[in-house]
Protein backbone atom coordinates (compact mmCIF):
# COMPACT_ATOMS: atom_id res chain seq x y z
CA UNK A 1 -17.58 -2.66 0.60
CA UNK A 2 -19.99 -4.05 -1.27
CA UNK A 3 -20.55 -1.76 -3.64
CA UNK A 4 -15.76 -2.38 -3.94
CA UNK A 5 -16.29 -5.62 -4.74
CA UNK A 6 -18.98 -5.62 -7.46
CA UNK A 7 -16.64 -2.66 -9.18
CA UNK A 8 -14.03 -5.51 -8.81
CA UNK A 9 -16.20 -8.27 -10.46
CA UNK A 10 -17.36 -5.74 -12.88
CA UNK A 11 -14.10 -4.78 -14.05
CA UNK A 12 -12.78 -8.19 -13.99
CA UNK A 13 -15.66 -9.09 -16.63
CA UNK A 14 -14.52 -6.19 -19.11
CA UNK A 15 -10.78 -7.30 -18.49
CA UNK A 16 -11.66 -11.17 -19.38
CA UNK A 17 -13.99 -9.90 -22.45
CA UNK A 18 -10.73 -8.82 -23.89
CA UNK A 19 -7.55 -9.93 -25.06
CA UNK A 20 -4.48 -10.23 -23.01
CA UNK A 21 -2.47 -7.18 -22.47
CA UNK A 22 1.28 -7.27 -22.06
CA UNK A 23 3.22 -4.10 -19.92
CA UNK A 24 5.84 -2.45 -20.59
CA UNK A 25 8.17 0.18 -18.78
CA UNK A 26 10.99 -1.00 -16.18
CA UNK A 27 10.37 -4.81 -15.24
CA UNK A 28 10.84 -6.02 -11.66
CA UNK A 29 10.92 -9.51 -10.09
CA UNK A 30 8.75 -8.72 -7.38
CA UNK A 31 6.36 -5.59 -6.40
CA UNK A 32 4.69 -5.22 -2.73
CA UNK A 33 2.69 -2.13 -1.83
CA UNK A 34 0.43 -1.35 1.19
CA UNK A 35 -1.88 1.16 2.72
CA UNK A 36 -3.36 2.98 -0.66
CA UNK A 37 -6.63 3.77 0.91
CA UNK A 38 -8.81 3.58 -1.88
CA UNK A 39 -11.83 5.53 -0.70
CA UNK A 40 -10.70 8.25 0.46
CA UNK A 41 -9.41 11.74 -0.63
CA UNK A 42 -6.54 11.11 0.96
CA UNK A 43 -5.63 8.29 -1.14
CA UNK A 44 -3.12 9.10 -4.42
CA UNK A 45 -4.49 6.73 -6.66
CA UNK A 46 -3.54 9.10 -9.66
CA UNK A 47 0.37 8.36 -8.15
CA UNK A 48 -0.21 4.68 -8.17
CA UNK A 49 -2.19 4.56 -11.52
CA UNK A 50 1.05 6.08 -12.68
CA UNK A 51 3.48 3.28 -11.07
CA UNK A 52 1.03 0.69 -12.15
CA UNK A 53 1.31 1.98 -15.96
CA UNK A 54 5.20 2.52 -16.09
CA UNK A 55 6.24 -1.17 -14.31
CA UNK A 56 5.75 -4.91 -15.29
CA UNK A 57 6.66 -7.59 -12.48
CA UNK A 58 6.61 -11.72 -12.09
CA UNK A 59 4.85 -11.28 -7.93
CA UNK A 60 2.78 -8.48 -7.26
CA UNK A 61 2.10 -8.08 -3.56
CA UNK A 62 -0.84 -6.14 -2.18
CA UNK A 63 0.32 -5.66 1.48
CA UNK A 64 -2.96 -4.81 2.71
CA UNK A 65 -5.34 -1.44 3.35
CA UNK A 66 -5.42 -1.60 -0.42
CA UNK A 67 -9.16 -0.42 0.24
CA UNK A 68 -10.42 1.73 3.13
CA UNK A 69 -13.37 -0.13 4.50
CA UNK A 70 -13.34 1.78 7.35
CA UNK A 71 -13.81 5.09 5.84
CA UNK A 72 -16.47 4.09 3.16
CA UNK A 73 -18.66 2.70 5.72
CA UNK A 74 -18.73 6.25 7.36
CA UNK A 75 -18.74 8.24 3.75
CA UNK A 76 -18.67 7.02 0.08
CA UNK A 77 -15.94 8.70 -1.77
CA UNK A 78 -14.38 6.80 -5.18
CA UNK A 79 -13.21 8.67 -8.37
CA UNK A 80 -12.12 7.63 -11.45
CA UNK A 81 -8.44 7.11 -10.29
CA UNK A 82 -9.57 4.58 -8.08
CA UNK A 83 -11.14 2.66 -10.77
CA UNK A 84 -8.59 2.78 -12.87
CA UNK A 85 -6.24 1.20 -10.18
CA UNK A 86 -8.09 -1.49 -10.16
CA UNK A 87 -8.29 -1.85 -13.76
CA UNK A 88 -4.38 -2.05 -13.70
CA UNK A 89 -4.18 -4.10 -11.34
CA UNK A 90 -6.42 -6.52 -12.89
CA UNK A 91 -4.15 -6.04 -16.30
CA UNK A 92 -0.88 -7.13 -14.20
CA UNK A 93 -2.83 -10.03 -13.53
CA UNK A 94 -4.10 -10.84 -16.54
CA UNK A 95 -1.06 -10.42 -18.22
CA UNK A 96 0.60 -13.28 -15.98
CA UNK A 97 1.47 -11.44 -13.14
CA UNK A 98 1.06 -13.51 -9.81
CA UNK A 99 -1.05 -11.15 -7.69
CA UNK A 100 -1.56 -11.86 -4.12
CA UNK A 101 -3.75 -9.81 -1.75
CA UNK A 102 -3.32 -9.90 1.92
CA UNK A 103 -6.06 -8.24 3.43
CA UNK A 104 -5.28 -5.87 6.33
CA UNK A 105 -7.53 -4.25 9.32
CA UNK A 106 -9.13 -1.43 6.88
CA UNK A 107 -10.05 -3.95 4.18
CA UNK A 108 -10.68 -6.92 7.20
CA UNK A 109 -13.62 -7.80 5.13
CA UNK A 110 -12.08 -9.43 2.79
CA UNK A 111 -10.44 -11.53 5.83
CA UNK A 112 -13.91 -13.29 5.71
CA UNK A 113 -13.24 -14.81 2.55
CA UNK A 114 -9.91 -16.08 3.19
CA UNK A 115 -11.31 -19.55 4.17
CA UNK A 116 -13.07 -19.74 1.09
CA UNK A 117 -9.85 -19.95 -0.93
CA UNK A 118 -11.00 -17.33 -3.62
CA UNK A 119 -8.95 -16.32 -6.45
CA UNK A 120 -10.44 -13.19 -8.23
CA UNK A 121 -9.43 -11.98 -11.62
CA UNK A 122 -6.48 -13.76 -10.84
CA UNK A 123 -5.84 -12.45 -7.99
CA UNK A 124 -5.33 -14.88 -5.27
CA UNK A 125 -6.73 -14.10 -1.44
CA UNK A 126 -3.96 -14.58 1.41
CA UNK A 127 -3.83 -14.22 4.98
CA UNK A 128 -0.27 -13.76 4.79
CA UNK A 129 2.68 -15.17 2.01
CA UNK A 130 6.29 -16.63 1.79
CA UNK A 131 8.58 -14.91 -0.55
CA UNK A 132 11.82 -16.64 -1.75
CA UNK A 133 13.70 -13.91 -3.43
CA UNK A 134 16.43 -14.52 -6.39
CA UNK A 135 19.11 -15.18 -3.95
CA UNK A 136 17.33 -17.60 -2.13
CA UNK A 137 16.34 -15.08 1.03
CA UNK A 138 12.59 -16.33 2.64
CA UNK A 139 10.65 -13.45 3.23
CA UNK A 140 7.47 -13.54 5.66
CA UNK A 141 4.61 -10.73 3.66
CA UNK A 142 2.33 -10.01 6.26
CA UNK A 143 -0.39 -6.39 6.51
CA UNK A 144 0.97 -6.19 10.41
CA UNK A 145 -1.15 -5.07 12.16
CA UNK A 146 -1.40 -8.25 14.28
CA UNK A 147 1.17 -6.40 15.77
CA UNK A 148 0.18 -3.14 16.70
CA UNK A 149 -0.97 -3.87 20.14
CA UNK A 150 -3.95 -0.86 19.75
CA UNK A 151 -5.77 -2.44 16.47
CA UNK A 152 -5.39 -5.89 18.45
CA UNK A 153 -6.44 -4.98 21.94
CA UNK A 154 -8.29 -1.50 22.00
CA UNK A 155 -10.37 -1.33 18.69
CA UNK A 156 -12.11 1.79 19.44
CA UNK A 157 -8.58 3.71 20.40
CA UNK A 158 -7.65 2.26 16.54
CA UNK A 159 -11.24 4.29 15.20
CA UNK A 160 -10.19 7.23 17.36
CA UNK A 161 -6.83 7.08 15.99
CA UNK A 162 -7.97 6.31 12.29
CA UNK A 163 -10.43 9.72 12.58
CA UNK A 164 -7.67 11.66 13.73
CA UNK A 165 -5.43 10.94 10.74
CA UNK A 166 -8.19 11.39 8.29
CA UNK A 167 -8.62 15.03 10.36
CA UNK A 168 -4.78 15.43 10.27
CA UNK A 169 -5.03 14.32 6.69
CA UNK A 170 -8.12 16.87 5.70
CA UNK A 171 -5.37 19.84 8.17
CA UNK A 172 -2.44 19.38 5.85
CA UNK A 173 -4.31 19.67 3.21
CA UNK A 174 -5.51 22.84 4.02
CA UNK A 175 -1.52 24.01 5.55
CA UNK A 176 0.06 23.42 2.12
CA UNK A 177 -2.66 25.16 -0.20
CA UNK A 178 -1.23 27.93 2.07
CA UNK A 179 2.29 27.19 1.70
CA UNK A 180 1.66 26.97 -2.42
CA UNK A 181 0.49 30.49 -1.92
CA UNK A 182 3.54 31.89 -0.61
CA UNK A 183 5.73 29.76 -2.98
CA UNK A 184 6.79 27.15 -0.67
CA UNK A 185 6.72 23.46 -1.79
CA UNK A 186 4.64 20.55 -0.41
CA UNK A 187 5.28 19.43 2.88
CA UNK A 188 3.85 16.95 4.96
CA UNK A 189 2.40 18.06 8.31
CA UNK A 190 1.30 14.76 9.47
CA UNK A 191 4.35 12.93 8.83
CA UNK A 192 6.59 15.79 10.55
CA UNK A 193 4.17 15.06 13.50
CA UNK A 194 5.00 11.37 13.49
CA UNK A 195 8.67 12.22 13.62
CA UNK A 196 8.51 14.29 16.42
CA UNK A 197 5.83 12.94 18.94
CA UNK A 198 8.18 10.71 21.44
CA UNK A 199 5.71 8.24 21.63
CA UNK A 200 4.65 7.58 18.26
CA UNK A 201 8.53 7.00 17.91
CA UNK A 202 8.46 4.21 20.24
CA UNK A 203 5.84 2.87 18.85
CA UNK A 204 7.15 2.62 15.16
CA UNK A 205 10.20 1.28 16.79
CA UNK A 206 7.81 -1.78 18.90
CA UNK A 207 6.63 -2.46 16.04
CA UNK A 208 9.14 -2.70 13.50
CA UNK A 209 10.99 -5.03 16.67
CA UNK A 210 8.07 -7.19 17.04
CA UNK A 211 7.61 -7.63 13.19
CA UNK A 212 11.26 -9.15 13.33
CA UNK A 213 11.24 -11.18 15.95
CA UNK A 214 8.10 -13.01 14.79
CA UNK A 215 10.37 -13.28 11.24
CA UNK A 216 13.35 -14.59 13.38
CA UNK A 217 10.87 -17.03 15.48
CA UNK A 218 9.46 -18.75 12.59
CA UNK A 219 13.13 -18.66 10.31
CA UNK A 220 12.91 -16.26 8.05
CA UNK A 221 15.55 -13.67 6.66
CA UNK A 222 12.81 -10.91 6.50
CA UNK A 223 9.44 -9.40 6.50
CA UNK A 224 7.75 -7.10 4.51
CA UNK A 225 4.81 -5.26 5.84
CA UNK A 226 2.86 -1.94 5.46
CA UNK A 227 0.19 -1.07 8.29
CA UNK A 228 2.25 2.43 10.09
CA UNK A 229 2.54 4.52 6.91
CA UNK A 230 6.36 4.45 7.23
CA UNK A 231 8.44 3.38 4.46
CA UNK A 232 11.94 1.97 6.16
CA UNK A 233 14.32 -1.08 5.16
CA UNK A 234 16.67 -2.31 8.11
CA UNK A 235 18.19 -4.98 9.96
CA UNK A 236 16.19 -5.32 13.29
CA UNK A 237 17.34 -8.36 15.51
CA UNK A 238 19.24 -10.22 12.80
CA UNK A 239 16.40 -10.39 10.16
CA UNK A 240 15.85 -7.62 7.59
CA UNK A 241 12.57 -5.75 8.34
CA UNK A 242 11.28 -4.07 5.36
CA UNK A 243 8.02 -1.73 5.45
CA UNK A 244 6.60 -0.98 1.87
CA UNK A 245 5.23 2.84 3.33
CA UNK A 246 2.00 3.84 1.87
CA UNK A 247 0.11 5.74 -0.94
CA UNK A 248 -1.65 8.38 0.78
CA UNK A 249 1.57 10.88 1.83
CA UNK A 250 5.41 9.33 1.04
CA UNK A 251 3.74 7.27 -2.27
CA UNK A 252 6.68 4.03 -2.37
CA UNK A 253 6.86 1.22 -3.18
CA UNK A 254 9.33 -2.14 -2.07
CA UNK A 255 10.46 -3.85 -5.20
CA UNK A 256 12.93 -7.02 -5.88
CA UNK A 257 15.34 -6.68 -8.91
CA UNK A 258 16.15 -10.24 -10.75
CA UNK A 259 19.74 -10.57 -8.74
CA UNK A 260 17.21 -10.46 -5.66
CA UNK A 261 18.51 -6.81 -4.35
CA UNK A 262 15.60 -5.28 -2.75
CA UNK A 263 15.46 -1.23 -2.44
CA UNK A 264 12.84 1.25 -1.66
CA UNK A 265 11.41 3.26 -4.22
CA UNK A 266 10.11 6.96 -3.84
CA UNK A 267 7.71 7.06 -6.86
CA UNK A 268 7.04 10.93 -6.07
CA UNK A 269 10.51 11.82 -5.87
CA UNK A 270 11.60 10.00 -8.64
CA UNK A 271 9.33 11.28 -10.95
CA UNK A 272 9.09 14.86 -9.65
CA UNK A 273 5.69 13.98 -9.31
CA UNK A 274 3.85 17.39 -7.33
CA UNK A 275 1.20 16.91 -4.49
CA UNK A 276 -0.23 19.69 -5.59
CA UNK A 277 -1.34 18.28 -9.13
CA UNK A 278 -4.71 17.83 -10.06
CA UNK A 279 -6.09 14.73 -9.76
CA UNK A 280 -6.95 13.68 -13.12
CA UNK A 281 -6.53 10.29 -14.52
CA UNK A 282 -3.50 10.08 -16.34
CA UNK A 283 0.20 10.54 -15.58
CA UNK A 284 -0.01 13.56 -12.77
CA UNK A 285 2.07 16.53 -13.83
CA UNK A 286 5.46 17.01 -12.89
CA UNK A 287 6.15 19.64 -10.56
C-alpha cells in the first residue's frame, strides 16, 4: 500500500507540473463508483480508464475498494491500466472536479488518515459524505460495509470469503476462455452463483435493508454505497437505496444528471465493450 500511495504522490507531481486539462465527452452532475480493485487481475481498469476518458462531472465519488489492499499485501500485481486510472482520476480533479474518496475495508488503510484531514491531488479523504442532488434529495455516500455483519464481526470469515472470490474470480476466467472457444459469449460464473445461492440472497437483501434504515434513521432520502458487487437502485423502507456495483465483473457506474435524475449505467453494455478484450491501455475493443 505503500508502494499505491507513492504512485499516487508521484503522479500527482507530473499532473501539478502541468497545465490544467479540461474533459470532454458526456458531462454529469455527479459520478460515484465503488469496488474497482486496483491490484488485482480481476480488476477492469482498461473499462474504467475508458469511462474516466469519455465523461466530465462537478462531484466525483470514490465509494470505496478503489484499491485492493488486501490482495497486494498477499501478491503485487499493477499494470499500466491501473496507473493510468489514477492519472485520470487525478485529471478530473485537477480540472475542478470535486473528488471525494471514502475509503472502504480493502483500502481500510487509508481509514488511518482520515483524522488527519488530508486532501491529495485534490482529492479530499472522507469517512463517509452528504450529497444534495439538483432536486434537493440528501443522499448519505457511505463504502458499507459497516454493515455487513461478517467484515464487522468475523474478520477472518471476510479473508476466507475475499480468497474465495479471487478463486471464483481466477474459475470464471478459465470457464469463459472455454465458452469463447465454442463461440459462446462472456458470461459471468460468479455472479450467476450469487443469484442462485439462497443465502447469499438474503444476505444482499440484509444488507441493502440495513443500508436504508440507517438512511431513514438519520433523515435522508437515500444512500449510495458499493461494498457487495451488486449494482441495484430501489426503494427499500421509504428511502431510495442505490448501490453503484463494481468494476471487476458488471463494470457500472451511479451517475446524477443536472435535473437531479439518478440512473445506473452499464458501461460494458453500453459500449459493447467485450470481456474478452485484451487488456491494453486505451479504449478496449468492442466486441
Amino acid at each position: 500500500m505503500c508502494c499505491v500511495a507513492h504512485k499516487l504522490l508521484s503522479a500527482t507531481r507530473r499532473m501539478n507540473a502541468t497545465a490544467p486539462r479540461t474533459l470532454s465527452g458526456t458531462r454529469y452532475r455527479s459520478i460515484f463508483i465503488s469496488d474497482v480493485h486496483l491490484g488485482t487481475r480481476g480488476c477492469r481498469s482498461d473499462f474504467l480508464a475508458d469511462f474516466l476518458r469519455r465523461v466530465s462531472c462537478d462531484n466525483l465519488f470514490l465509494v470505496g475498494d478503489i484499491i485492493d489492499g488486501w490482495r497486494l499485501k498477499k501478491s503485487w500485481y499493477w499494470d499500466e491500466n491501473h496507473d493510468e486510472v489514477l492519472r485520470l482520476i487525478l485529471r478530473h480533479a485537477r480540472a475542478g472536479t470535486a473528488v471525494t474518496y471514502i475509503p472502504g475495508n480493502h483500502d481500510e488503510i487509508f481509514r488511518n488518515w482520515l483524522p488527519l484531514g488530508l486532501e491529495i491531488g485534490g482529492i479530499r479523504l472522507r469517512k463517509e459524505a452528504v450529497h444534495t442532488t439538483a432536486d434537493h434529495r440528501r443522499l448519505l455516500v457511505m463504502h458499507g460495509d459497516e454493515f455487513d455483519s461478517v467484515v464487522r464481526y468475523a474478520r477472518f470469515l471476510a479473508v476466507l470469503g475475499d480468497g474465495a472470490y479471487h478463486v471464483a474470480l481466477i474459475v470464471n476466467r478459465w470457464f469463459n476462455v472455454a465458452r469463447r472457444r465454442f463461440g459462446y459469449p462472456y458470461w459471468s460464473l460468479s455472479a450467476w452463483l450469487k443469484r442462485q445461492v439462497k443465502e447469499a440472497v438474503k444476505a444482499i437483501d440484509r444488507f441493502e435493508s440495513a443500508l436504508a434504515n440507517e438512511a431513514r434513521r438519520r433523515g435522508f432520502d437515500g444512500v449510495v454505497c458499493g461494498h457487495i458487487h451488486h449494482a441495484e437502485m430501489r426503494e427499500v423502507h421509504g428511502v431510495m437505496y442505490m448501490n453503484d456495483g463494481d468494476w471487476v465483473e458488471s463494470c457500472t457506474a451511479l451517475v446524477e444528471h443536472d435535473d437531479g435524475r439518478l440512473e445506473l449505467l452499464d458501461w460494458a453494455a453500453l459500449n459493447g465493450l467485450s470481456f474478452f478484450s485484451p487488456r491494453a491501455v486505451g479504449v478496449p475493443q468492442a466486441a
